[in-house]
Protein backbone atom coordinates (compact mmCIF):
# COMPACT_ATOMS: atom_id res chain seq x y z
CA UNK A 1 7.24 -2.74 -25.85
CA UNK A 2 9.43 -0.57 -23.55
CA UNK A 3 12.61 -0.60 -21.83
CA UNK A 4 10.45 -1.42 -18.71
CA UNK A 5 13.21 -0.25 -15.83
CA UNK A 6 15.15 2.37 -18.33
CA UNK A 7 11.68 4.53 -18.79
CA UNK A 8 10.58 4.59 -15.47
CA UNK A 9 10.99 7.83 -13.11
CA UNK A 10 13.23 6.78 -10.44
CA UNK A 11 12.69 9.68 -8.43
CA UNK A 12 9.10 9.83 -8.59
CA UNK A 13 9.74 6.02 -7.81
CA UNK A 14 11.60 6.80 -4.37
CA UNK A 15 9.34 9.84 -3.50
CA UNK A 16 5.90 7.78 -3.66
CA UNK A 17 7.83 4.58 -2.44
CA UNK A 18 8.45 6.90 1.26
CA UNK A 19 5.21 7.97 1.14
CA UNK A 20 3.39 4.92 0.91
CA UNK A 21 5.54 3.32 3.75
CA UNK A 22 5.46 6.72 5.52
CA UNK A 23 1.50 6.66 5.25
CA UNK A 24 1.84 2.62 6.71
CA UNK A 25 3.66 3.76 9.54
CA UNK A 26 1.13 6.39 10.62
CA UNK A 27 -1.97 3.81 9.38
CA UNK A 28 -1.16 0.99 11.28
CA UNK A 29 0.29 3.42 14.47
CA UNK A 30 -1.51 2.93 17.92
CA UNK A 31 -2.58 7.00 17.44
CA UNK A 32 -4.62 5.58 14.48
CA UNK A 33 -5.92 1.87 13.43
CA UNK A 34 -3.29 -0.22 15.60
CA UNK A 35 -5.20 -0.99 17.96
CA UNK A 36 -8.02 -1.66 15.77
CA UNK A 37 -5.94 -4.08 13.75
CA UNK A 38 -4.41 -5.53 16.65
CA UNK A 39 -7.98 -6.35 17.36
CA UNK A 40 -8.84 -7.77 13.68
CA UNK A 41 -6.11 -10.48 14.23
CA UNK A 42 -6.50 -11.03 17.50
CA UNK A 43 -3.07 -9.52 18.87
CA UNK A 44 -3.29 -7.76 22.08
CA UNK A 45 0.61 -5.58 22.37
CA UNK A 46 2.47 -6.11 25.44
CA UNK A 47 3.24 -3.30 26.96
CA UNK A 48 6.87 -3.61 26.53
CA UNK A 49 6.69 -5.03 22.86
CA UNK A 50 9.10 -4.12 20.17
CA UNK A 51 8.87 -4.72 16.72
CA UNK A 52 11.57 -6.59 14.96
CA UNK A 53 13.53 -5.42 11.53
CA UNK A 54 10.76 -7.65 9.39
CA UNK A 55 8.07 -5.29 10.60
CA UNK A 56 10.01 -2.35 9.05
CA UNK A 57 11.79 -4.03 6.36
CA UNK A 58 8.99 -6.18 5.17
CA UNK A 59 6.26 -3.47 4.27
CA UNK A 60 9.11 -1.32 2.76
CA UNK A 61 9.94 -3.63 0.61
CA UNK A 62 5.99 -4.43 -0.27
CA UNK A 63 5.58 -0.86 -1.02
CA UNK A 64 8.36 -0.48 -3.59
CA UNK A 65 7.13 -3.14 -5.51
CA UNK A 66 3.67 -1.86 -5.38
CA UNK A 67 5.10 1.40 -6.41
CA UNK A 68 6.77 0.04 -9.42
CA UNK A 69 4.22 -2.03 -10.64
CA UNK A 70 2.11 0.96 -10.30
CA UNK A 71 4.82 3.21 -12.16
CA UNK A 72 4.92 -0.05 -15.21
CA UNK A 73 1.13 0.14 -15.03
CA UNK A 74 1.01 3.92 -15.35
CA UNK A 75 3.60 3.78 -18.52
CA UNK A 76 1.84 1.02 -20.10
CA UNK A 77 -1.51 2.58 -19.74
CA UNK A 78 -0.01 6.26 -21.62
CA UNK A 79 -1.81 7.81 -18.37
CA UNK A 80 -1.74 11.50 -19.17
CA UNK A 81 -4.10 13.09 -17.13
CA UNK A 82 -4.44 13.76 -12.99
CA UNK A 83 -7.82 12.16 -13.62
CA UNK A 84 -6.49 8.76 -15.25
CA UNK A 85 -3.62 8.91 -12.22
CA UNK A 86 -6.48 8.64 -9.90
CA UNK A 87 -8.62 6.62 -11.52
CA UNK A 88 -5.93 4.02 -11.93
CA UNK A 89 -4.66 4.46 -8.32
CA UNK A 90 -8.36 4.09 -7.52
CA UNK A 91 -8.93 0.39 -9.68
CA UNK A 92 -5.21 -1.29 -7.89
CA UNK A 93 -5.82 -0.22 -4.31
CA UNK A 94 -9.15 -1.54 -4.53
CA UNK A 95 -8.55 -4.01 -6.95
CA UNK A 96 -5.62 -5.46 -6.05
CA UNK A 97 -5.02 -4.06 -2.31
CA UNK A 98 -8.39 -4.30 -0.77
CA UNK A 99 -9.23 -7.24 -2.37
CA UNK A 100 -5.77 -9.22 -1.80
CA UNK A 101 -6.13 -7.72 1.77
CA UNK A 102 -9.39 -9.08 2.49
CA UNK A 103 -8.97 -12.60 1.20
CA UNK A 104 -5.95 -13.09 2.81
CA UNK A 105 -7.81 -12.25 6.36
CA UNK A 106 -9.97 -14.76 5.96
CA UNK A 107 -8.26 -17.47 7.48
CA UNK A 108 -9.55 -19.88 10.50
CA UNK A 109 -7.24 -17.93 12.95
CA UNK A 110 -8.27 -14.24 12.21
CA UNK A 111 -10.88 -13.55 14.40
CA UNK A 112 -12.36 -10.42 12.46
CA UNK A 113 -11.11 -11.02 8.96
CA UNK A 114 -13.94 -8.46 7.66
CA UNK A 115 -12.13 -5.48 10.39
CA UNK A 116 -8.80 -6.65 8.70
CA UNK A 117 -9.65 -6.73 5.63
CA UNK A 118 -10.94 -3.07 5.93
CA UNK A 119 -8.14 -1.69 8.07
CA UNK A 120 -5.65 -2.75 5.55
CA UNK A 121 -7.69 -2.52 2.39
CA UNK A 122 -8.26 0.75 2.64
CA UNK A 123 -4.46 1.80 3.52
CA UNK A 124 -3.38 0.11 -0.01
CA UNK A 125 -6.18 1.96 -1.86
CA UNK A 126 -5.31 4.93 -0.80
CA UNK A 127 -1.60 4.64 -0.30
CA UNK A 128 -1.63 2.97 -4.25
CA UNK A 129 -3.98 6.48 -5.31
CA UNK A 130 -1.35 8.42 -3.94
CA UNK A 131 1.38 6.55 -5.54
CA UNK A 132 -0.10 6.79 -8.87
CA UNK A 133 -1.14 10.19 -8.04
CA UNK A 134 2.79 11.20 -6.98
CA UNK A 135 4.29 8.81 -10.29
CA UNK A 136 2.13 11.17 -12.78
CA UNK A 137 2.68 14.23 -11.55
CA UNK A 138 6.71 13.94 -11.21
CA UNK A 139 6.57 12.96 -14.92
């Protein structure tokens, strides 16, 4: 095996970790799908509403583990090629992030578990392609 956290780029670790969030922040903003998602779950924002520290903290904390499972993935898996970055980044968002996003929308309160599911889905896939995507190429 490897030294799992001793071969792992820390950098490249940090860079794709910001990103990720970065991308959530922008995703999930009321300029893009926030509204929309607000929607899927059946949350309509007070005008004066502010998030709390878990709504920063939390999905922070989500993506760094997602990005180093996806950098132990990438060294397990010898990727060596943009291609195989991709491809890889393309089988865990959709895999694991669309498909843990989706099933964990359908739930008797969620009034649009399918618009969830979608809305969020498709941020992990593409926020895990671009993590893979950043963890290759800062080899």
């Amino acid at each position: 095996m490897f030294d799992v956290f001793g071969d792992l780029n820390w950098l490249a670790i940090i860079v794709a970790t910001v990103i990720y969030y970065a991308l959530g922040g922008l995703w999930f903003s009321q300029l893009v799908f926030g509204k929309a998602w607000g929607k899927s779950i059946g949350f309509d924002r007070p005008k004066e509403w502010k998030e709390t520290t878990i709504y920063y903290i939390g999905p922070l904390i989500g993506c760094l583990i997602t990005t180093i499972t996806t950098a132990i993935l990438s060294y397990a898996l010898n990727i060596q090629s943009l291609d195989d970055a991709l491809l890889l980044g393309l089988i865990a968002g959709i895999g694991y992030g669309g498909a843990v996003s989706t099933t964990n929308a359908i739930t008797p309160t969620n009034p649009r578990p399918l618009m969830y599911g979608m809305i969020t889905g498709a941020y992990h896939a593409l926020g895990i392609i671009i993590v893979s995507t950043i963890i290759f190429s800062l080899k």
